[in-house]
Protein backbone atom coordinates (compact mmCIF):
# COMPACT_ATOMS: atom_id res chain seq x y z
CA UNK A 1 -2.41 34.39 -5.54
CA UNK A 2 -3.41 34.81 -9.51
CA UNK A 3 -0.49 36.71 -10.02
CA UNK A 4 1.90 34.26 -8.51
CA UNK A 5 0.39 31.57 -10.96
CA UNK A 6 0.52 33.92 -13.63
CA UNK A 7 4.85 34.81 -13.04
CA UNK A 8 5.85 30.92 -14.05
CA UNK A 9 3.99 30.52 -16.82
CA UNK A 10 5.48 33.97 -18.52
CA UNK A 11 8.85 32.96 -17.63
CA UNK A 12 8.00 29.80 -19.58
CA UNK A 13 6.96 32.12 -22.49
CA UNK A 14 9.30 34.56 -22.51
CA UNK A 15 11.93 31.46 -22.25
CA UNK A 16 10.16 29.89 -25.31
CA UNK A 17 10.67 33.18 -27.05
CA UNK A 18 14.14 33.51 -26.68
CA UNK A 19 14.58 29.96 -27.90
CA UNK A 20 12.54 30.41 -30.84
CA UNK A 21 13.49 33.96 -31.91
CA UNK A 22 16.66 33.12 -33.03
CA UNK A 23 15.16 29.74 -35.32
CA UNK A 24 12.95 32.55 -36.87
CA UNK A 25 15.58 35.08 -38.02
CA UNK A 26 17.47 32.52 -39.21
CA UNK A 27 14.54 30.43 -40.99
CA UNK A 28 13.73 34.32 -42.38
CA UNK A 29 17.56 35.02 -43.47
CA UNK A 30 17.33 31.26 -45.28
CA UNK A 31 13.80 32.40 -47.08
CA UNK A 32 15.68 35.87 -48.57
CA UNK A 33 18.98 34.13 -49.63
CA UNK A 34 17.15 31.16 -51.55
CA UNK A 35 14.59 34.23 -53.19
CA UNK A 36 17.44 36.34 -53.91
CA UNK A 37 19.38 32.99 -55.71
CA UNK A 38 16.19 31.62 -57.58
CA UNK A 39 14.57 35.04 -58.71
């Protein structure tokens, strides 16, 4: 039974992760560009 409690909730994870992977390569790609301008 634990493990069937366990499946949803790391769906919900992994789904989070795929939502916020993206935001963080792009937040990361922002963070080099405005070094790169400003140094």
């Amino acid at each position: 039974m634990q493990r069937l409690l366990h499946r949803p909730a790391l769906a919900v994870t992994d789904l989070g992760v795929a939502r916020i992977a993206p935001l963080c390569r792009a937040i990361d790609s922002l963070t080099r560009l405005l070094h790169s301008g400003f140094c």
